[in-house]
Protein backbone atom coordinates (compact mmCIF):
# COMPACT_ATOMS: atom_id res chain seq x y z
CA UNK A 1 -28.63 9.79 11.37
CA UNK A 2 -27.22 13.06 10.36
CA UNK A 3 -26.42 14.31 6.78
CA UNK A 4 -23.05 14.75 6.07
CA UNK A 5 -21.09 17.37 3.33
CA UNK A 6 -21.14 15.89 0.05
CA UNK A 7 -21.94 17.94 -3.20
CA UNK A 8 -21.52 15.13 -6.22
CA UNK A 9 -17.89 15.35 -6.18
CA UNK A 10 -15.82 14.62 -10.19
CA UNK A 11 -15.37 11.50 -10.93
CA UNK A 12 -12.14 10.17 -11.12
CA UNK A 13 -11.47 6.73 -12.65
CA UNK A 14 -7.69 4.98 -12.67
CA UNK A 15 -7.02 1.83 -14.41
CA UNK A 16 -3.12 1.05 -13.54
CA UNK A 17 -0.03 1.73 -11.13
CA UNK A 18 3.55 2.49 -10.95
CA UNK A 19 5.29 -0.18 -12.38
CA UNK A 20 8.51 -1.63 -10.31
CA UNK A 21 11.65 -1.42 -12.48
CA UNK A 22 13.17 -4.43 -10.45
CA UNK A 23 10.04 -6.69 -10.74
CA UNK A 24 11.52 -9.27 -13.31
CA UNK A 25 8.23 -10.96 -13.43
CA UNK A 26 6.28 -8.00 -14.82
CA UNK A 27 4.24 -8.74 -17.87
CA UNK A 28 4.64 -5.27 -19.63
CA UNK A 29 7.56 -3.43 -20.33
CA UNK A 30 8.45 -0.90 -17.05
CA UNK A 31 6.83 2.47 -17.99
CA UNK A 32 7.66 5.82 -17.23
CA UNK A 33 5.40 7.49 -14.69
CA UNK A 34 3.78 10.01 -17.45
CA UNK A 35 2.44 7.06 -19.17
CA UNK A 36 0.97 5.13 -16.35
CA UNK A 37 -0.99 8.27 -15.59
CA UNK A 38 -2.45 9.05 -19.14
CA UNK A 39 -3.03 5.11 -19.21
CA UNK A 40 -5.07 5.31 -16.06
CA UNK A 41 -7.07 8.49 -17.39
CA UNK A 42 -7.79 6.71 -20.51
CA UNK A 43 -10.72 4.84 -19.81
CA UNK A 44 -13.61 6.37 -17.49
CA UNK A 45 -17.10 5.67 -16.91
CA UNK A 46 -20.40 6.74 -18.63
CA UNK A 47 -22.66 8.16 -16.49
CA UNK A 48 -26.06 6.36 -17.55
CA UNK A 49 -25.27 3.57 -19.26
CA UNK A 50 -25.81 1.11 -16.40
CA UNK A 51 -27.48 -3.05 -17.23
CA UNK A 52 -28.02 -3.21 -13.60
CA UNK A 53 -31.00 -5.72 -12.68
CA UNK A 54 -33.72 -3.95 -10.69
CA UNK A 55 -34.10 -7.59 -8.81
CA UNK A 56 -30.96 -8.44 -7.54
CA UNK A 57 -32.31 -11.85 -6.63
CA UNK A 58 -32.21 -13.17 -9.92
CA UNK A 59 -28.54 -12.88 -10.28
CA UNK A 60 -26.84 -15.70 -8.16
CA UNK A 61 -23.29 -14.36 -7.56
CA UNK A 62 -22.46 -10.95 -8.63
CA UNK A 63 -19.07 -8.64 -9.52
CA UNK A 64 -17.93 -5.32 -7.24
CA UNK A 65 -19.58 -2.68 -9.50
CA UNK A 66 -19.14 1.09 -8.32
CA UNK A 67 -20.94 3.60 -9.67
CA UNK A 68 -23.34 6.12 -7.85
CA UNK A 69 -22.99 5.17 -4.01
CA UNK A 70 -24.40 6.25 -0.45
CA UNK A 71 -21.81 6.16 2.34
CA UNK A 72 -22.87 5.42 5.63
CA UNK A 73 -20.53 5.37 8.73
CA UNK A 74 -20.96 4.32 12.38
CA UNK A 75 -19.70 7.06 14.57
CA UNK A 76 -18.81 4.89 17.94
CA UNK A 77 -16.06 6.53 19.82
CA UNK A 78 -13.49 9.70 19.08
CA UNK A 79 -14.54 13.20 17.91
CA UNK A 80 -17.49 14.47 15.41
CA UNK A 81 -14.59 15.93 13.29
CA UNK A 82 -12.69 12.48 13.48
CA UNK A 83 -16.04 10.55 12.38
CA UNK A 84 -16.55 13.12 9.81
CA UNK A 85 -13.08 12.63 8.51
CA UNK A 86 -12.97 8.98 8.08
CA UNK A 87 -16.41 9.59 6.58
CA UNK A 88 -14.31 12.20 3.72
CA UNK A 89 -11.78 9.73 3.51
CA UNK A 90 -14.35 7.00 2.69
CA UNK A 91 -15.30 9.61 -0.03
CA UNK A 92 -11.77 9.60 -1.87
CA UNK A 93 -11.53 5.60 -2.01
CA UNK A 94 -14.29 5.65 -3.39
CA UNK A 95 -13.48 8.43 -6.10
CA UNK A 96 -10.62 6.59 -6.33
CA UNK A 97 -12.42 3.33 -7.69
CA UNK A 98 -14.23 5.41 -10.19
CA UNK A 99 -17.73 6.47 -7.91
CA UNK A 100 -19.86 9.12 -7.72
CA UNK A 101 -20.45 9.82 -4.46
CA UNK A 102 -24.18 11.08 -3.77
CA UNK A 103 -24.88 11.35 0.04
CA UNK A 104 -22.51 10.16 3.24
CA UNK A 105 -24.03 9.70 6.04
CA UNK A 106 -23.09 9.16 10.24
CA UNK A 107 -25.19 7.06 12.83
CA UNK A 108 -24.36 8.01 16.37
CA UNK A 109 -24.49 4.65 18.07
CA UNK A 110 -22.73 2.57 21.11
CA UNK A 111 -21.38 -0.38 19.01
CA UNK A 112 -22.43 -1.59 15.45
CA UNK A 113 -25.87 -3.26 15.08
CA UNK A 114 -24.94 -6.92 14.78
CA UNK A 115 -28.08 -7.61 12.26
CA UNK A 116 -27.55 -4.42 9.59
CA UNK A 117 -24.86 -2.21 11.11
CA UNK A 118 -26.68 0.58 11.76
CA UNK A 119 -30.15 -0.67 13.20
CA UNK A 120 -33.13 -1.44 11.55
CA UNK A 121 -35.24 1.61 11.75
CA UNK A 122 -31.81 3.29 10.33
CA UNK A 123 -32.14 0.97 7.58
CA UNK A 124 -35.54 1.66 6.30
CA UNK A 125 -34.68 5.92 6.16
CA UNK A 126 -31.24 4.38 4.23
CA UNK A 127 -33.45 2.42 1.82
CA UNK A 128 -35.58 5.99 1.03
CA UNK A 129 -32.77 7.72 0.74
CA UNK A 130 -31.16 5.31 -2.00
CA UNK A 131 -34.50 5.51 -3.69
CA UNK A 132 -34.44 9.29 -3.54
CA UNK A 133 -31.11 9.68 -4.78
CA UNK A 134 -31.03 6.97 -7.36
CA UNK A 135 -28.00 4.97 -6.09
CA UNK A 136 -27.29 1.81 -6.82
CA UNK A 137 -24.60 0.58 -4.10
CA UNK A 138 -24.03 1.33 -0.35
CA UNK A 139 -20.30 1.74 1.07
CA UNK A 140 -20.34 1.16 4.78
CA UNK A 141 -17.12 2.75 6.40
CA UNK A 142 -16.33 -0.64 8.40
CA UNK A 143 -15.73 -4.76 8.17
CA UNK A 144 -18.88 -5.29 7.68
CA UNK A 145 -19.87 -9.17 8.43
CA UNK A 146 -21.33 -11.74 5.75
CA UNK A 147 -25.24 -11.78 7.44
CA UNK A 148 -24.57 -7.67 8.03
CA UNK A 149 -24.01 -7.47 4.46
CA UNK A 150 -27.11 -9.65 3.92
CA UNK A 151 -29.27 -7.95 6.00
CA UNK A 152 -28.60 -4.42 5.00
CA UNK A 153 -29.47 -5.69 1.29
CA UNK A 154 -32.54 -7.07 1.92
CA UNK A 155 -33.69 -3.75 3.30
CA UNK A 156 -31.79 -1.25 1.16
CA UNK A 157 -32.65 -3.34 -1.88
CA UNK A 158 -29.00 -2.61 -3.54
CA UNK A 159 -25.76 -3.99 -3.67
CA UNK A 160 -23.56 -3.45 0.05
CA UNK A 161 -20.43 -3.17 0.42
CA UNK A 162 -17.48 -2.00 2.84
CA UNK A 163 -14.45 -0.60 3.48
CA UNK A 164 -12.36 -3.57 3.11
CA UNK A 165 -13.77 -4.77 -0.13
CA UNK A 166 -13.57 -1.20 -1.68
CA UNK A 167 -9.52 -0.72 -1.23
CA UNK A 168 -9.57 -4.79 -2.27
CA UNK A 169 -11.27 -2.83 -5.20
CA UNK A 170 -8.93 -0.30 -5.51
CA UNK A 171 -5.84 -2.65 -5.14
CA UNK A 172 -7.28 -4.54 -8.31
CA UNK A 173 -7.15 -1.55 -10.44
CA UNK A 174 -3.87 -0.46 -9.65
CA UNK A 175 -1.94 -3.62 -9.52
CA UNK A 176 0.63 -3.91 -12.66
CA UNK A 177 2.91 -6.20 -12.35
CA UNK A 178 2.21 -10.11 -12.14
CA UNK A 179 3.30 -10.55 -8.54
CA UNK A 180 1.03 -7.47 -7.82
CA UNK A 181 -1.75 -8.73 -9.32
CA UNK A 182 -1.34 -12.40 -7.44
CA UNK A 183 -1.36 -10.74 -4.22
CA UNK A 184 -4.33 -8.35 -4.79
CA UNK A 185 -6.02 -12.04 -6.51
CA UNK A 186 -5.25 -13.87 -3.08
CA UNK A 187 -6.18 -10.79 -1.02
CA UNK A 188 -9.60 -10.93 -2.95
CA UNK A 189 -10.58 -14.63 -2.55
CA UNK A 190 -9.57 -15.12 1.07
CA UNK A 191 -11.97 -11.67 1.86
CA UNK A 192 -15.08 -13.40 -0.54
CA UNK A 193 -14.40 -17.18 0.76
CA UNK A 194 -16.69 -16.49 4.23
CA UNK A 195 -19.16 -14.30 1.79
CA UNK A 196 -19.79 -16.57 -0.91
CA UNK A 197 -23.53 -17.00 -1.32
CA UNK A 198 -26.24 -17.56 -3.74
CA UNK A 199 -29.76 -16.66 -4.04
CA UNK A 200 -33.32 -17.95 -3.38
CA UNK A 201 -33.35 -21.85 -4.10
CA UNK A 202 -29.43 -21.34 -5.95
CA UNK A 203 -28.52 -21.71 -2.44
CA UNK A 204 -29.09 -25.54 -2.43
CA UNK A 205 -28.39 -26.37 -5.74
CA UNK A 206 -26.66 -29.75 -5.72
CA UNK A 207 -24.53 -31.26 -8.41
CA UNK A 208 -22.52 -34.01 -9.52
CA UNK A 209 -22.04 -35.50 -12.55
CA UNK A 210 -23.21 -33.67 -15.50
CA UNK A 211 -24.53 -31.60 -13.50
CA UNK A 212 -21.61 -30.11 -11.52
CA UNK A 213 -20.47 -28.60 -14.97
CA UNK A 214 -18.30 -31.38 -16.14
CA UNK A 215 -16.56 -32.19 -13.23
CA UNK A 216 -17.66 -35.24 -12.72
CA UNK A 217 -15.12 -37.35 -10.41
CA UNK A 218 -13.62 -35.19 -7.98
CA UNK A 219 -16.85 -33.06 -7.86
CA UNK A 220 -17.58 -34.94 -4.04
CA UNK A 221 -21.32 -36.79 -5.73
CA UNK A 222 -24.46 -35.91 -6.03
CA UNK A 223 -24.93 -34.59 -2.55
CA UNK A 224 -22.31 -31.55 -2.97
CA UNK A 225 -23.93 -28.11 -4.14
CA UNK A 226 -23.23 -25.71 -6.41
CA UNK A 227 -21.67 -23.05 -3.48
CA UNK A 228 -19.65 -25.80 -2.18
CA UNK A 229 -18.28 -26.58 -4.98
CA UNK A 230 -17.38 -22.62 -5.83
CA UNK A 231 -15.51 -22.41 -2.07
CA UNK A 232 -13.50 -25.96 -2.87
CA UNK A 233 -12.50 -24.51 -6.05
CA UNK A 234 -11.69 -20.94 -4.34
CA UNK A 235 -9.66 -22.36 -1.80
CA UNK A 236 -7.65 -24.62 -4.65
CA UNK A 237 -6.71 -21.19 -6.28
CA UNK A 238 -5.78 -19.70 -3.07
CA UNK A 239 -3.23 -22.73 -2.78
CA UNK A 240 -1.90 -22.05 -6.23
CA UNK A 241 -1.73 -17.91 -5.57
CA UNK A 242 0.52 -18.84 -2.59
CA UNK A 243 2.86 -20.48 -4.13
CA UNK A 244 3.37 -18.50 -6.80
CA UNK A 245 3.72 -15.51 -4.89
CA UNK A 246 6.06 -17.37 -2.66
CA UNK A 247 8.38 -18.09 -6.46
CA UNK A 248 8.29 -14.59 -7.59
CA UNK A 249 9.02 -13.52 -3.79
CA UNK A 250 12.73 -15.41 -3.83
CA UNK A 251 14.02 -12.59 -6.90
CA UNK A 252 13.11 -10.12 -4.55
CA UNK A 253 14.95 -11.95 -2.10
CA UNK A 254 17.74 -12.67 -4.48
CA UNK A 255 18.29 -8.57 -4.91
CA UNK A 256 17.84 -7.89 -1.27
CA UNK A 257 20.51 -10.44 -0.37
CA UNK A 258 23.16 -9.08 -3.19
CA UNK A 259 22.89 -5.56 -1.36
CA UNK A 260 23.61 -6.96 2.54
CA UNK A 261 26.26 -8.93 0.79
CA UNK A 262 27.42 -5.22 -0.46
CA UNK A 263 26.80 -3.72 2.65
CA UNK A 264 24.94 -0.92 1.31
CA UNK A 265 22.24 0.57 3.69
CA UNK A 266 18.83 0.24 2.85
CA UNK A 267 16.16 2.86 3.42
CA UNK A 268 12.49 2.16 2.85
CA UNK A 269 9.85 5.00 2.44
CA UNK A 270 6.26 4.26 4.16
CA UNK A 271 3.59 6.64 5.33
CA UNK A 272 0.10 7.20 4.56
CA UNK A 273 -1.43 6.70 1.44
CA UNK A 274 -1.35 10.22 -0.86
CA UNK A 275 1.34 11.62 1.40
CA UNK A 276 3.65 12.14 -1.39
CA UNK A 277 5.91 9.23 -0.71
CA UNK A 278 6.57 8.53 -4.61
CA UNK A 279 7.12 12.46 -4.84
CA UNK A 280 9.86 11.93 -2.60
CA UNK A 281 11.57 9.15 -4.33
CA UNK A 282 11.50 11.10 -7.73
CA UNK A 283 12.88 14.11 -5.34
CA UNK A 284 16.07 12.02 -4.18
CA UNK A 285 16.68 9.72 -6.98
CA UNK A 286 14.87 11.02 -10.35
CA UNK A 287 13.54 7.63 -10.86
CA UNK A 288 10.80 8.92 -12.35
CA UNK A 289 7.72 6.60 -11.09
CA UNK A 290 4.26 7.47 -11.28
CA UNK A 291 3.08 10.47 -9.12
CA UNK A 292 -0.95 11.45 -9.06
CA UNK A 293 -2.70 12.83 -6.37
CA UNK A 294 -4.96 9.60 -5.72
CA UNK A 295 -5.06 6.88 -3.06
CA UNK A 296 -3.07 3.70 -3.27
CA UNK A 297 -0.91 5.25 -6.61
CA UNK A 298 1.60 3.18 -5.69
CA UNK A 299 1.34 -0.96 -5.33
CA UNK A 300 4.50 -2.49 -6.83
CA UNK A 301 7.86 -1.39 -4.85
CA UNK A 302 10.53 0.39 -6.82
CA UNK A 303 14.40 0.79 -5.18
CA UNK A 304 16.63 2.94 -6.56
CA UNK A 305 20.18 4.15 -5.73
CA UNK A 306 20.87 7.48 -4.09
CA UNK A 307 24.12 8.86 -1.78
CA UNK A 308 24.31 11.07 1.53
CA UNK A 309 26.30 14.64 1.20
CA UNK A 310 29.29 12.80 2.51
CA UNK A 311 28.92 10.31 -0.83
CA UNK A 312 27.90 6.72 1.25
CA UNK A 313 25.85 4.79 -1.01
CA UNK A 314 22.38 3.61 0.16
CA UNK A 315 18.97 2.18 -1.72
CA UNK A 316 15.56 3.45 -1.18
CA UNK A 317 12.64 2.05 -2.08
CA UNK A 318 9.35 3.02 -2.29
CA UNK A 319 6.51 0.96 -1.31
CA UNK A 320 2.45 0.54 -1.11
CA UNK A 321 0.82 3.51 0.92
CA UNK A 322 -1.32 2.50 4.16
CA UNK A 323 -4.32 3.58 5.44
CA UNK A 324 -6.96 3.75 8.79
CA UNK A 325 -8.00 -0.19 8.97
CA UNK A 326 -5.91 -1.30 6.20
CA UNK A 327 -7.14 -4.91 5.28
CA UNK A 328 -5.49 -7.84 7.24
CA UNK A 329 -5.79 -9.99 3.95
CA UNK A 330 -4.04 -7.81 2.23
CA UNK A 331 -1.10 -6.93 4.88
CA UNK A 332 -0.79 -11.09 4.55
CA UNK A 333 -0.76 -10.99 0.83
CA UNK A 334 1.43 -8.56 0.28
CA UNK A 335 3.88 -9.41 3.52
CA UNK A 336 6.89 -10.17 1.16
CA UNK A 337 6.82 -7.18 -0.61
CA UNK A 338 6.46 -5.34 2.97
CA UNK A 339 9.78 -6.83 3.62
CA UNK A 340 11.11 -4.33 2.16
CA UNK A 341 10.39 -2.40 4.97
CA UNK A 342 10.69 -4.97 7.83
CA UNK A 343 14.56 -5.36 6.64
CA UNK A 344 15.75 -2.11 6.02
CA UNK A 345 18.30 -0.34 8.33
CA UNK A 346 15.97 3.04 8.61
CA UNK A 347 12.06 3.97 7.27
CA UNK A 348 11.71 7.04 5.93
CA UNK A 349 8.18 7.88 7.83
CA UNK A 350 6.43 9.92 5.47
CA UNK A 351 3.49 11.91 6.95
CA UNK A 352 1.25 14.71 5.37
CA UNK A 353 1.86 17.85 7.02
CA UNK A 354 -1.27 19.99 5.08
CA UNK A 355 -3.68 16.46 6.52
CA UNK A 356 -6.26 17.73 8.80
CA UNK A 357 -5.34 15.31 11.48
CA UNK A 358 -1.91 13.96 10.41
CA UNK A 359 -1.09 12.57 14.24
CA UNK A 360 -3.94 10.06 13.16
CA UNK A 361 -1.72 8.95 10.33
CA UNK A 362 1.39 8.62 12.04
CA UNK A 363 -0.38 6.37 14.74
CA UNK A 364 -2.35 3.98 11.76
CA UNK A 365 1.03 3.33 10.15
CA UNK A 366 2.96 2.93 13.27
CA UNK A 367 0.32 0.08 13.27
CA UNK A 368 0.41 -1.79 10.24
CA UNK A 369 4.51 -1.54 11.25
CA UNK A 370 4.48 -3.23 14.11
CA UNK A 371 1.48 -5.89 12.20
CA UNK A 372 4.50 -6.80 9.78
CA UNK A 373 7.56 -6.46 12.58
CA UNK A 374 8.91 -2.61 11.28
CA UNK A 375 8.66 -1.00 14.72
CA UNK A 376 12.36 -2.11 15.98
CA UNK A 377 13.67 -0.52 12.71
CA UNK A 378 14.83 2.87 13.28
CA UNK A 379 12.53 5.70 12.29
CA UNK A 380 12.73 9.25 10.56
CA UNK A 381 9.63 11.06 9.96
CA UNK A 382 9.16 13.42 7.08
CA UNK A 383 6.89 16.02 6.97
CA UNK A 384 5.60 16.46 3.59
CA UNK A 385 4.11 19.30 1.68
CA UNK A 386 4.96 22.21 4.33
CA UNK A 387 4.36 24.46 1.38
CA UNK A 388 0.91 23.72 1.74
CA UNK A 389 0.61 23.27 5.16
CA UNK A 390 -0.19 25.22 8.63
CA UNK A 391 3.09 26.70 10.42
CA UNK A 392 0.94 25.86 13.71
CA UNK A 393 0.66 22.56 12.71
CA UNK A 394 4.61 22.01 11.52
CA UNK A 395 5.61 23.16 14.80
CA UNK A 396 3.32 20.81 16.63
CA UNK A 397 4.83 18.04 14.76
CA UNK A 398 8.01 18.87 14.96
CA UNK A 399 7.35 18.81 18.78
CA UNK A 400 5.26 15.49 18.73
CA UNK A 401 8.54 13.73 16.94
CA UNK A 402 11.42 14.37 18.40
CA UNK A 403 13.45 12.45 15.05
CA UNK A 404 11.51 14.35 12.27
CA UNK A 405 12.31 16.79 9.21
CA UNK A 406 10.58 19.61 7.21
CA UNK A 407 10.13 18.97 3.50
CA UNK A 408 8.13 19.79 0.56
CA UNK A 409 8.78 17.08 -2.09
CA UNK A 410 6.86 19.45 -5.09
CA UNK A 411 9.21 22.67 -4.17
CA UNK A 412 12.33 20.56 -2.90
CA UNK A 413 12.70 22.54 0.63
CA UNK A 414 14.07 21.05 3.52
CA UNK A 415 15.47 17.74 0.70
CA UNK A 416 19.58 19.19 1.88
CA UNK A 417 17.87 18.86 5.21
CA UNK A 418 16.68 15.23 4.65
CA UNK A 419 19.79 13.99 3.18
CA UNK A 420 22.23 15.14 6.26
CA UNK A 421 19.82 13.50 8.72
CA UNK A 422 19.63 10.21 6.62
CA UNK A 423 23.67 10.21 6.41
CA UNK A 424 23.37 10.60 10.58
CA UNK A 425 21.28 7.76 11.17
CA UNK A 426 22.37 5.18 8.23
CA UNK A 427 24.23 2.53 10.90
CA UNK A 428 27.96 3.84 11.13
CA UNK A 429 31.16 3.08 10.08
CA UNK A 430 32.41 1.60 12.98
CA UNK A 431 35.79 0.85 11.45
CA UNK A 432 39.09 2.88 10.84
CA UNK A 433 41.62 1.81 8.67
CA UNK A 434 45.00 2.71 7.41
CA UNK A 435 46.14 0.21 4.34
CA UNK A 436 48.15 -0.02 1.52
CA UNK A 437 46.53 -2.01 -1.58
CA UNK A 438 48.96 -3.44 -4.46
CA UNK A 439 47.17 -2.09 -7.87
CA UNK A 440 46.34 -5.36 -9.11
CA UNK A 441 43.54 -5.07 -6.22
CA UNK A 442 41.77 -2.18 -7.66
CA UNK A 443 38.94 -4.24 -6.69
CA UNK A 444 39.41 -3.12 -2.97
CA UNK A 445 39.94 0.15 -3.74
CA UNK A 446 36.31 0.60 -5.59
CA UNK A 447 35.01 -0.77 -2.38
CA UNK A 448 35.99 1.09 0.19
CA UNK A 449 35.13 4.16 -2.11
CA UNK A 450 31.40 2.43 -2.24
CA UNK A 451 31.17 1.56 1.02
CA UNK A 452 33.23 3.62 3.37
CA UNK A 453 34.16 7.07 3.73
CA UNK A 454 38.03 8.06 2.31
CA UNK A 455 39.71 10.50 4.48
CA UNK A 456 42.46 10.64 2.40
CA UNK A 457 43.98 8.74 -0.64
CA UNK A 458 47.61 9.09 -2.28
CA UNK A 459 49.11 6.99 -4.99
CA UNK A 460 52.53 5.57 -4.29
CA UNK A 461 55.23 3.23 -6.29
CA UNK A 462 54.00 0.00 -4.17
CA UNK A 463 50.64 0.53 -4.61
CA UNK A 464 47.64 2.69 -3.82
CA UNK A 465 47.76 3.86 0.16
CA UNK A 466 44.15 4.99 1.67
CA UNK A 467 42.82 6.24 5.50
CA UNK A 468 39.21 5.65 5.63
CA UNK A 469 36.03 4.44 7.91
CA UNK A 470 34.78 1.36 6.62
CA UNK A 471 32.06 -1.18 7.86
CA UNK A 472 33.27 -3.99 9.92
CA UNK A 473 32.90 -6.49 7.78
CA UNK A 474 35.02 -5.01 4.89
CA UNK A 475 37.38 -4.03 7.58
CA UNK A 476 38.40 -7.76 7.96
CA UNK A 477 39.20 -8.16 4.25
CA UNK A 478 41.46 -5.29 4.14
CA UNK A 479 43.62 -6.45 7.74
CA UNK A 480 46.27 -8.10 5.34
CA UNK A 481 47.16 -4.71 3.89
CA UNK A 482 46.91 -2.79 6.84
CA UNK A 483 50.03 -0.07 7.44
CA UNK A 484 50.41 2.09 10.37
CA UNK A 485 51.78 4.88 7.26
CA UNK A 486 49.40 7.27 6.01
């Protein structure tokens, strides 16, 4: 087990998210993205005012708590420099949650130990090394299983976690608006459901009755314990999360509908998590949503308008940031508000060009894309932050993908760029038409200015006569004015 490269990094503790203007289920009024980021740097930690018991077996179920943590990572297959990364970016999550991060640490193994991850003899120079340090919870960089997690406490003798439940952690924090917050909730439960346990004779509690805390009938008699009880009622909220993230889903629906029905292209931003993908969105549209330089800023999807050079309308939206072994509960809980991406007509790809190994992040969200059904949708990477990045390492992207532009959302280079190769690959007019409309349809005239391209216009006594590309479908409402005059 080798010793890794951390020197007790700042804390850094955030407490909300951006807030979608089109949620219509949020419970606080949208704010502006100044204000989410003093609210989230308004409340930090303490350092040393901790009621941790020194016996953890005399609590029976017990709350993620982050405070001063040991990493520990399994280094299995790739690179020392890749292990080493993962092990940094295990770092910032957990920064991100509001840790102090005392000591990482990499195990050079074959596969995972299937009793405590990283071997028992491993265990027992972890356990001094908590003691030395004075940590009081261990963050192992993988899915760790329920017994894993049990065994690793028993020796360690502090709380264990991993990788999954620390972005569930993260998720929790930033989630703002109520749909948000119901799919971070369901997320949650269906990752604790298969962990649930108690301690020492807790274990086998059983109630009913009086005993099962007032439930009484319905608590499944006297033979039913306490932990059983706890999953039943668990898997009851689950049922009730669903559905009411399956009610708030059909506004979003409602919205994404009216645009098809408009015809107005759709472009969805996705990349990496911290690869400046709200940065962008302020860049194009000046909506204004939070921007920080944290993981996971971003939870709740804002769209906003914005136009090509040529003046064709289009929407893009922002949405959550992904990550190296993003949760599967949480790509299931949040799958309706990854629609947004699924259904658009191109993803902006957005990829961190100053990353030390940004091919890694292109290929982990290529992933979670095809997990949700995005891959078929066409793509258009965008290399952020090339004011801050290697020239070497632009041009080696820029060979890697083929379909890719050079941007800096913080300076606005390369945006004119951006905008020209959005217009190319929006899905075409495919229609040209010559017609004359009467002025009492006005109507038609707004839309082919919204949704085509006017070559030319001119105002005559019958009415108002226009020569422009339009999409097929408005095409067909305009053949009963069509003229062969222009």
């Amino acid at each position: 087990m080798t010793s890794a490269f951390f020197e007790d990094p700042q804390v850094r503790r955030e407490d909300a998210a951006d807030l979608t203007a089109e949620d219509r289920f949020a419970e606080d009024e949208p704010l502006t993205g100044e204000l989410d980021l003093a609210d989230r740097q308004a409340l930090r930690r303490v350092a040393g005012l901790s009621t941790e018991l020194t016996d953890i077996t005399e609590v029976e179920y017990r709350a993620l708590r982050l405070e001063r943590v040991v990493l520990v990572g399994v280094w299995t297959e790739g690179t020392a420099e890749q292990a080493e990364a993962s092990l940094r970016e295990l770092a910032a999550l957990a920064e991100t949650a509001g840790s102090q991060v005392l000591e990482g640490l990499i195990q050079r193994r074959g596969r995972p130990d299937v009793a405590t991850y990283i071997g028992s003899g491993k265990a027992d120079e972890l356990a001094e090394i908590v003691r030395a340090t004075g940590a009081d919870t261990v963050i192992c960089d993988g899915e760790l299983s329920p017994s894993q997690l049990r065994h690793l406490e028993e020796v360690v003798k502090v709380k264990v976690i991993d990788r999954t439940a620390l972005i569930l952690d993260i998720f929790a924090q930033h989630a703002r608006s109520r749909e948000g917050k119901a799919q971070v909730e369901l997320a949650q439960l269906d990752y604790l459901l298969p962990r649930l346990r108690g301690w020492g004779g807790n274990l086998s509690r059983q109630v009913g009755g009086r005993a099962a805390g007032g439930v009484g009938i319905g608590g499944r008699g006297p033979g039913e314990t306490k932990i059983e009880l706890d999953r039943r009622r668990i898997r009851a909220r689950m049922a009730k999360l669903r559905r009411q993230i399956a009610e708030m889903s059909k506004a979003r629906d409602t919205m994404r509908s009216a645009r098809r029905q408009n015809r107005i292209p759709s472009v969805a931003i996705a990349g990496y998590t911290n690869a400046g993908k709200s940065s962008l969105l302020n860049r194009l549209t000046g909506a204004g949503v939070l921007v920080e330089d944290a993981l996971f800023a971003t939870l709740d999807p804002t769209v906003r308008r914005a136009a090509t050079p040529g003046g064709r309308p289009f929407t893009l939206a922002d949405t959550v940031g992904f990550v190296r072994h993003l949760p599967h509960q949480l790509v299931e809980a949040f799958r309706s508000t990854l629609e947004e991406v699924a259904d658009a007509d191109l993803i902006l790809h957005v990829v961190d060009g100053s990353d030390a190994d940004p091919e890694a992040q292109i290929d982990a969200v290529r992933e979670v894309l095809r997990e949700i059904g995005a891959d078929r949708v066409t793509e258009l990477v965008v290399i952020n932050k090339a004011d801050a990045a290697d020239p070497l390492t632009l041009a080696r992207l820029r060979r890697r993908e083929k379909n890719s532009v050079v941007v800096s959302a913080r300076t606005g280079a390369g945006i004119d760029d951006l905008l020209a190769a959005i217009e190319a690959d929006l899905p075409g007019l495919d229609r040209e038409v010559r017609v004359l409309l009467p002025y009492d349809r006005g109507d038609l005239v707004t839309r082919v200015h919204d949704l085509g391209e006017v070559l030319s216009q001119e105002h005559t006594g019958e009415g108002t006569l226009l020569h422009a590309r339009v999409p097929a479908a408005l095409a067909g409402e305009l053949e009963a004015y069509a003229t062969a005059q222009v």
